[in-house]
Protein backbone atom coordinates (compact mmCIF):
# COMPACT_ATOMS: atom_id res chain seq x y z
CA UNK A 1 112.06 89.92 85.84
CA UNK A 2 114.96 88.92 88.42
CA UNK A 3 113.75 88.62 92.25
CA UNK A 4 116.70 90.22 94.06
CA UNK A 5 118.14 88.99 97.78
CA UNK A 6 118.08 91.45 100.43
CA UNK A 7 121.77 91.69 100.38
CA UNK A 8 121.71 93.19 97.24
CA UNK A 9 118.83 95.83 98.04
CA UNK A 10 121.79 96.69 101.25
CA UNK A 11 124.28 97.39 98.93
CA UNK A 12 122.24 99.38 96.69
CA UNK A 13 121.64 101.56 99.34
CA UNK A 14 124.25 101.69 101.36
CA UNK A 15 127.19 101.61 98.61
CA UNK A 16 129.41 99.78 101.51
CA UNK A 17 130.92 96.88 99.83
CA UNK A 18 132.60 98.71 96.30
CA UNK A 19 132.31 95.88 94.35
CA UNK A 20 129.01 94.37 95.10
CA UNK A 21 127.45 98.14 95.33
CA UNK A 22 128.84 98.26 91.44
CA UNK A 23 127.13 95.25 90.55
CA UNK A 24 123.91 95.72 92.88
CA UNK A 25 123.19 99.36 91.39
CA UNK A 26 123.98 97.97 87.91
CA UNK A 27 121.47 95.44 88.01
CA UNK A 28 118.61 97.26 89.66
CA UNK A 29 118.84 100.07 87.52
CA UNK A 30 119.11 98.15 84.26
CA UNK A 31 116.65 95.16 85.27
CA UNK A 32 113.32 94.65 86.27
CA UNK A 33 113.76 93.27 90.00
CA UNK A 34 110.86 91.63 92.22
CA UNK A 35 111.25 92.56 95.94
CA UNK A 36 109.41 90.40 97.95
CA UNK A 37 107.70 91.54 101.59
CA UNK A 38 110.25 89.09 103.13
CA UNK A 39 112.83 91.02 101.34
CA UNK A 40 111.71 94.56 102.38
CA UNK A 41 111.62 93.24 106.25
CA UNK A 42 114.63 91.42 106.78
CA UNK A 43 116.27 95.17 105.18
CA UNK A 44 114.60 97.20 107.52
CA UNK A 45 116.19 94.68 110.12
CA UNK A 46 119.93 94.32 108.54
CA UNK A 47 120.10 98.73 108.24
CA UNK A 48 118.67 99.16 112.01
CA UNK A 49 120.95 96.23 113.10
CA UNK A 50 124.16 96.61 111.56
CA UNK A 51 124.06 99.84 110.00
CA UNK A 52 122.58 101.77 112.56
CA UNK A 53 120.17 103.80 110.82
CA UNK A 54 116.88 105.00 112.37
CA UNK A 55 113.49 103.61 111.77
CA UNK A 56 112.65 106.84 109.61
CA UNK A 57 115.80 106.51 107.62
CA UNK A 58 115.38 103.27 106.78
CA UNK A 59 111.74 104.27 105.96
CA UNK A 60 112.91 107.18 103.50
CA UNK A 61 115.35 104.49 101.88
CA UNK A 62 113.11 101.95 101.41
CA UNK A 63 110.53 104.09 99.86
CA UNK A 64 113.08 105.80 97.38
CA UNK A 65 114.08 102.39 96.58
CA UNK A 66 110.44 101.58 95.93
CA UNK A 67 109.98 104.00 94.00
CA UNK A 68 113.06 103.37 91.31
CA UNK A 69 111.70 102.69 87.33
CA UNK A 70 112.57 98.91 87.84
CA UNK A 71 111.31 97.69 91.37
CA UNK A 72 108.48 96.00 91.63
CA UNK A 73 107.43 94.83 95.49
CA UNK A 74 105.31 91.88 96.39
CA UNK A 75 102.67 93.98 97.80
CA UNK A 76 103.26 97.56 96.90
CA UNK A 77 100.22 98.97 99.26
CA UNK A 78 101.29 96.65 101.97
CA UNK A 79 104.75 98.10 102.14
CA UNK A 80 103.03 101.73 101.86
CA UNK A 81 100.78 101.32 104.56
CA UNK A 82 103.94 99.95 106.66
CA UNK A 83 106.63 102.92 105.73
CA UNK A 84 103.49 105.48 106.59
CA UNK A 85 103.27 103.58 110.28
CA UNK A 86 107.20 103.46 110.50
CA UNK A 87 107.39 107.62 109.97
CA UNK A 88 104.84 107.58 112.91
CA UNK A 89 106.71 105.97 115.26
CA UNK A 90 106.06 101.94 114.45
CA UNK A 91 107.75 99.49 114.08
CA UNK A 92 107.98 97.97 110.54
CA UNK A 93 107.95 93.99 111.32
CA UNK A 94 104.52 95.32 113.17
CA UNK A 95 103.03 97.79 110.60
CA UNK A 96 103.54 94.45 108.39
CA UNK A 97 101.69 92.34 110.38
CA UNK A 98 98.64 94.41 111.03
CA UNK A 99 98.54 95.75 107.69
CA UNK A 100 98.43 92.25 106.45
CA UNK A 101 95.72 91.63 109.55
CA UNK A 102 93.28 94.10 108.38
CA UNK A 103 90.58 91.88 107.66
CA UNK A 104 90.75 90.50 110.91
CA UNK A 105 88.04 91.02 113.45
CA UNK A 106 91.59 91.99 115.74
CA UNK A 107 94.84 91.53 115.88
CA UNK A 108 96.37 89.75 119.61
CA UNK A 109 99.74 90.75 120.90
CA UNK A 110 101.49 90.00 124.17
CA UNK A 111 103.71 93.16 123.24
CA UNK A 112 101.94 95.97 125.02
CA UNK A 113 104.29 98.98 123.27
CA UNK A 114 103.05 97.35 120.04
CA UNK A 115 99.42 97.62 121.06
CA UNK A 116 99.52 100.69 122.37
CA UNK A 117 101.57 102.25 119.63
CA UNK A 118 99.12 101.26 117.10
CA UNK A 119 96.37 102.49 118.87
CA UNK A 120 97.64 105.87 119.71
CA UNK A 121 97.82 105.65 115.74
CA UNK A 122 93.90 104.57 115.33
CA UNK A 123 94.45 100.85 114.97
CA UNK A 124 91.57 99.83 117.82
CA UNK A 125 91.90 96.26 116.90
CA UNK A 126 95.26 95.70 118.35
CA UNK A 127 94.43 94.65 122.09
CA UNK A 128 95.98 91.57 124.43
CA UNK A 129 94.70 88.49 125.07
């Protein structure tokens, strides 16, 4: 199994860069490829960034990426939980964090549209200092 970079999981999906696409596609479809969380997050962040895609979009992607024959992720039900949050308005880096907070008695945030996000989603353990 081959752990893969996040540049290469952008130019699988966004076929930009002709060359590296080529080579990106060849080796995710004809390897098995660890994604790591770290991986999956700084993607979200490079599509919304540079690429301009919408939160959803890049939700759609990352879960059709996901779900290709030879991708394994770091935390398959972590990411899951975080794409479902994403397609209801979240933010992924967020979703992340609380998902990986669920054992937590609560999870403290100085960002207010966070909190209330999450709660307006059922999360009651998201709350200010």
């Amino acid at each position: 199994m081959l752990a893969v970079d996040t540049n290469l999981v952008v130019r699988y999906l966004t076929g930009d860069h002709p060359r590296q696409s080529e080579k990106a596609r060849a080796l995710i479809d004809g390897e098995d490829v660890f994604v790591s969380t770290a991986v999956l997050l700084e993607t979200d962040w490079v599509l919304r960034s540079a690429y301009g895609f919408a939160p959803k979009d890049v939700a759609s992607a990352l879960r059709a990426f996901a779900g290709l024959p030879h991708v394994m992720l770091e935390d398959g039900a972590l990411a899951a939980f975080a794409l479902d949050c994403v397609e209801r308005g979240m933010d992924f880096a967020d979703a992340l964090h609380l998902g990986r907070a669920e054992a937590c008695d609560a999870f403290v945030t100085f960002d207010h549209r966070f909190a209330k996000a999450a709660r307006a989603h059922g999360f009651e353990k998201v709350r200010a200092p």
